[in-house]
C-alpha atoms as a PDB file:
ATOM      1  CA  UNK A   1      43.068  -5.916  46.918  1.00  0.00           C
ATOM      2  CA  UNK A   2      43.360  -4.647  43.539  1.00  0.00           C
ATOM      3  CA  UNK A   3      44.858  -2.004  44.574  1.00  0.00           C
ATOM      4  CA  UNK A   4      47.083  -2.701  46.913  1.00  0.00           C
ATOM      5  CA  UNK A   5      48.545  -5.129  43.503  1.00  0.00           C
ATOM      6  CA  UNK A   6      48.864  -2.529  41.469  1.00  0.00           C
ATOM      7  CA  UNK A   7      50.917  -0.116  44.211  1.00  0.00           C
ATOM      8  CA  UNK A   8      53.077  -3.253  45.051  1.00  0.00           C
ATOM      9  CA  UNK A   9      53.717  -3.454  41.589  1.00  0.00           C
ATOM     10  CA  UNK A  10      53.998   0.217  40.933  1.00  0.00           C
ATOM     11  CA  UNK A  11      56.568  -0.016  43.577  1.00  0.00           C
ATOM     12  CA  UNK A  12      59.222  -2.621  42.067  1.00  0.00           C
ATOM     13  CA  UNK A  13      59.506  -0.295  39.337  1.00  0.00           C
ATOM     14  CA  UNK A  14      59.690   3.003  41.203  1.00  0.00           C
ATOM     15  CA  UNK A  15      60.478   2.411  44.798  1.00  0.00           C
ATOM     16  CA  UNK A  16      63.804   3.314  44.668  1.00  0.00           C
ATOM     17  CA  UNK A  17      62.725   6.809  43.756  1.00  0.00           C
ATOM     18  CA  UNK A  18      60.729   7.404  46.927  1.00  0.00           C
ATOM     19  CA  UNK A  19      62.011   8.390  49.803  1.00  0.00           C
ATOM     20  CA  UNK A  20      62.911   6.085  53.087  1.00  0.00           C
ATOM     21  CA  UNK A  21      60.251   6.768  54.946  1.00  0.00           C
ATOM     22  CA  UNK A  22      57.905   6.376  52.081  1.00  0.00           C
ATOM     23  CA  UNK A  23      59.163   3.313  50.600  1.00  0.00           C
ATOM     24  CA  UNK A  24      59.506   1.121  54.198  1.00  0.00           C
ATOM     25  CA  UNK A  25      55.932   2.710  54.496  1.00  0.00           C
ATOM     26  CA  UNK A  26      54.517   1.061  51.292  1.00  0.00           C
ATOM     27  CA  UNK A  27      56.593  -2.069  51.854  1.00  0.00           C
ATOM     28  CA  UNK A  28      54.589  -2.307  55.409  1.00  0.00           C
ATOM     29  CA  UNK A  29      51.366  -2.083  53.691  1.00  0.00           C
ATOM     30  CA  UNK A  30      51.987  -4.069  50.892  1.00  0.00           C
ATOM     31  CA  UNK A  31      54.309  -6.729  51.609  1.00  0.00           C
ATOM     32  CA  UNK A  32      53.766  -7.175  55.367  1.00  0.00           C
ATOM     33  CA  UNK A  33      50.124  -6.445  54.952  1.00  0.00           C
ATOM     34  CA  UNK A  34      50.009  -4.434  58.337  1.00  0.00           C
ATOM     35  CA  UNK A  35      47.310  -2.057  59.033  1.00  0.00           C
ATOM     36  CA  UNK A  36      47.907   1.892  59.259  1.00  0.00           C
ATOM     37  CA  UNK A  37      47.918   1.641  63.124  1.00  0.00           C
ATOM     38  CA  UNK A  38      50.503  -0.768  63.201  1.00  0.00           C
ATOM     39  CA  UNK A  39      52.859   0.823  61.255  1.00  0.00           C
ATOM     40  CA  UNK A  40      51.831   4.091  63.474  1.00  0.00           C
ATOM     41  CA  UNK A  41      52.741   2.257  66.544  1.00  0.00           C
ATOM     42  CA  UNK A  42      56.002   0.802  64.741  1.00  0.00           C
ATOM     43  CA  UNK A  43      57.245   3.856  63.104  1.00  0.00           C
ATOM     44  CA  UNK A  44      56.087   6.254  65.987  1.00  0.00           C
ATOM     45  CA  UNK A  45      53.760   8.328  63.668  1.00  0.00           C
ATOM     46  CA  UNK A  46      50.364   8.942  63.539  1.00  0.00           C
ATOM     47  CA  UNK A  47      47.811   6.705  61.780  1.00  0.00           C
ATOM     48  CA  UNK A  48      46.532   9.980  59.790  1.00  0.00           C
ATOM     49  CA  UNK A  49      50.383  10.140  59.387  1.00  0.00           C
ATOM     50  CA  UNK A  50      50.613   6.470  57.724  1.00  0.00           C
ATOM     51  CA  UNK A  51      47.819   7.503  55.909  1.00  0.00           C
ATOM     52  CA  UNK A  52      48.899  10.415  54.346  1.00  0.00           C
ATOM     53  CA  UNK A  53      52.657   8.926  53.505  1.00  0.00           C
ATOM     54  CA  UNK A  54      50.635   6.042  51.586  1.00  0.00           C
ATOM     55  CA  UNK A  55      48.442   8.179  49.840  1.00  0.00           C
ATOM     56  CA  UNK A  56      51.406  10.762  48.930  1.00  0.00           C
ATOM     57  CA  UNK A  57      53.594   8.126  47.343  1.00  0.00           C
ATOM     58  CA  UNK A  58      51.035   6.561  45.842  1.00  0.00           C
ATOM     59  CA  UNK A  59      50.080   9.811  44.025  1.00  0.00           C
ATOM     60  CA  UNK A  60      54.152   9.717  43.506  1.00  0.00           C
ATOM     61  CA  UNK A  61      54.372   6.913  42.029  1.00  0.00           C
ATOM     62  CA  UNK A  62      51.445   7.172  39.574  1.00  0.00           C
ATOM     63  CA  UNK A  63      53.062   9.777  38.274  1.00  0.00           C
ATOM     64  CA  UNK A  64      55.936   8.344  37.191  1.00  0.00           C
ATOM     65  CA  UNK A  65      54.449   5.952  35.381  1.00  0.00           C
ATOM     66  CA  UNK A  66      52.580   8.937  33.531  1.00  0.00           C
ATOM     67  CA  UNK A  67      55.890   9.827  32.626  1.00  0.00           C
ATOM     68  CA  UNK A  68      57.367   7.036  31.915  1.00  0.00           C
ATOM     69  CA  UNK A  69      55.529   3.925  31.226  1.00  0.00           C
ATOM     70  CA  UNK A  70      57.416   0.968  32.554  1.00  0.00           C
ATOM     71  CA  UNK A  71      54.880  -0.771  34.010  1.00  0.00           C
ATOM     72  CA  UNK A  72      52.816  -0.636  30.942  1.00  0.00           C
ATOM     73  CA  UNK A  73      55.105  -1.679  28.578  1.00  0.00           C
ATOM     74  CA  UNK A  74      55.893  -4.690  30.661  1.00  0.00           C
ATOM     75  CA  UNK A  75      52.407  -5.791  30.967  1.00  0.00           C
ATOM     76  CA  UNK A  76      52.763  -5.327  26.956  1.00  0.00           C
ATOM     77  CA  UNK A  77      55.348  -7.012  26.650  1.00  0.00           C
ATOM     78  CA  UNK A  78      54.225  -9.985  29.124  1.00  0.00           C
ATOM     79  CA  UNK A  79      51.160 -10.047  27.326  1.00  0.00           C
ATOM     80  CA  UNK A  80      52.981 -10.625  23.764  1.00  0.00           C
ATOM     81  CA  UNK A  81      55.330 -13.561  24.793  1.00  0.00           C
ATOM     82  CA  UNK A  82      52.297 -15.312  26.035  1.00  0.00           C
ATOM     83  CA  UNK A  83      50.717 -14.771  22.843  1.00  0.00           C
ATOM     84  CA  UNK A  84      53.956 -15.829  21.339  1.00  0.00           C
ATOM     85  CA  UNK A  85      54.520 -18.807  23.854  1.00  0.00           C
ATOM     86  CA  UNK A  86      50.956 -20.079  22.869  1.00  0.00           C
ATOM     87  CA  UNK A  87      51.606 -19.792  18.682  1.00  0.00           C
ATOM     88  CA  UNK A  88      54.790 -21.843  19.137  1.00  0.00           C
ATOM     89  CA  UNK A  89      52.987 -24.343  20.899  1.00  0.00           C
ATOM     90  CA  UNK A  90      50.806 -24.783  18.591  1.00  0.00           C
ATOM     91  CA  UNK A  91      53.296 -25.314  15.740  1.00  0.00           C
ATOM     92  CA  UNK A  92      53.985 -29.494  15.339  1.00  0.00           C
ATOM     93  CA  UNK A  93      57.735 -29.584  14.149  1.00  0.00           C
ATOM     94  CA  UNK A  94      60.437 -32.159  13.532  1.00  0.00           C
ATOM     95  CA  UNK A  95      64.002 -32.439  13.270  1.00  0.00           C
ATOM     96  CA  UNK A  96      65.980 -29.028  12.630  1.00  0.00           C
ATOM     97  CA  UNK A  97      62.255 -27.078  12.778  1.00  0.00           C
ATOM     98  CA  UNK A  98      62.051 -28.493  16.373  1.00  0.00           C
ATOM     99  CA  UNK A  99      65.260 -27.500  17.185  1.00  0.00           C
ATOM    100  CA  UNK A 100      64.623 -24.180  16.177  1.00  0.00           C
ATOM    101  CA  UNK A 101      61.317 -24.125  18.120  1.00  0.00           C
ATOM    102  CA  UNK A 102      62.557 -25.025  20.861  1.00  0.00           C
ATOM    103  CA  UNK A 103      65.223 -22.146  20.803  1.00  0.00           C
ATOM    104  CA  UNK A 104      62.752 -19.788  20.405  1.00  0.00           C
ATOM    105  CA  UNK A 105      60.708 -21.226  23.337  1.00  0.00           C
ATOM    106  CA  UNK A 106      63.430 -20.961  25.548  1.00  0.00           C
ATOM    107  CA  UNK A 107      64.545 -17.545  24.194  1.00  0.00           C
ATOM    108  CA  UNK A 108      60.530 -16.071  24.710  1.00  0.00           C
ATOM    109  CA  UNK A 109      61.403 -18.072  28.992  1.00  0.00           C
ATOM    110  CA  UNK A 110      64.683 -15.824  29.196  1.00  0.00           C
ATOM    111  CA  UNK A 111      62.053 -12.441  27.940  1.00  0.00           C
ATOM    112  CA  UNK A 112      59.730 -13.255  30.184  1.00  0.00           C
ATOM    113  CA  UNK A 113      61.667 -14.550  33.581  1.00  0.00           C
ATOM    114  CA  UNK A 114      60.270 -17.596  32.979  1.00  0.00           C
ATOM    115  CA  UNK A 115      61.945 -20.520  34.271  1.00  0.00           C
ATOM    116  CA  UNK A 116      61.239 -23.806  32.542  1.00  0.00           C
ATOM    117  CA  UNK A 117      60.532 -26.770  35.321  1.00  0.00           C
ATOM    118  CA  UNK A 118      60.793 -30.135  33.069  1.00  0.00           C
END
């Protein structure tokens, strides 16, 4: 399962730069969860064939983040407005200081993707 995380996130960063075929492949296995055989019968390939598209991109895509990173800098950077998040929650403020906390608060939420629900 771990791995099939890792591709699917490998794959919001770097799907675009696969081809198609590769990319609808990946999206079958990872999103739809279908098994190699499926997407044989669907695609009219082999299974071997599945299996050697999945394995090829996934090689693909590895490499690019070799090269480039992404994905590792936005588990860094994840990683340090959590840390952040936590610190400012922490802090007991009042008047302007809360103000100001709560700007950065929100500001660390836009970062992150983070949508407040309150």
């Amino acid at each position: 399962m771990e791995k099939r995380v890792e591709l699917t996130l490998l794959m919001d960063f770097y799907g675009p730069l696969l081809t198609e075929r590769r990319r609808e492949i990946l999206r079958l296995v990872c999103e739809e969860d279908m098994s190699f055989q499926e997407i044989a019968d669907q695609m009219s390939i082999t299974r071997q064939g599945v299996h050697d598209a999945v394995k090829a991109a996934a090689r693909q895509l590895n490499r690019y983040e070799a090269a480039l990173g992404l994905v590792e800098r936005y588990r860094r950077i994840r990683s340090e407005v959590k840390a952040c998040r936590a610190l400012l929650d922490s802090v007991q403020a009042d008047g302007a200081s809360r103000a100001a906390l709560d700007e950065a608060r929100s500001a660390l939420d836009r970062i992150s993707g983070i949508e407040e629900m309150e």
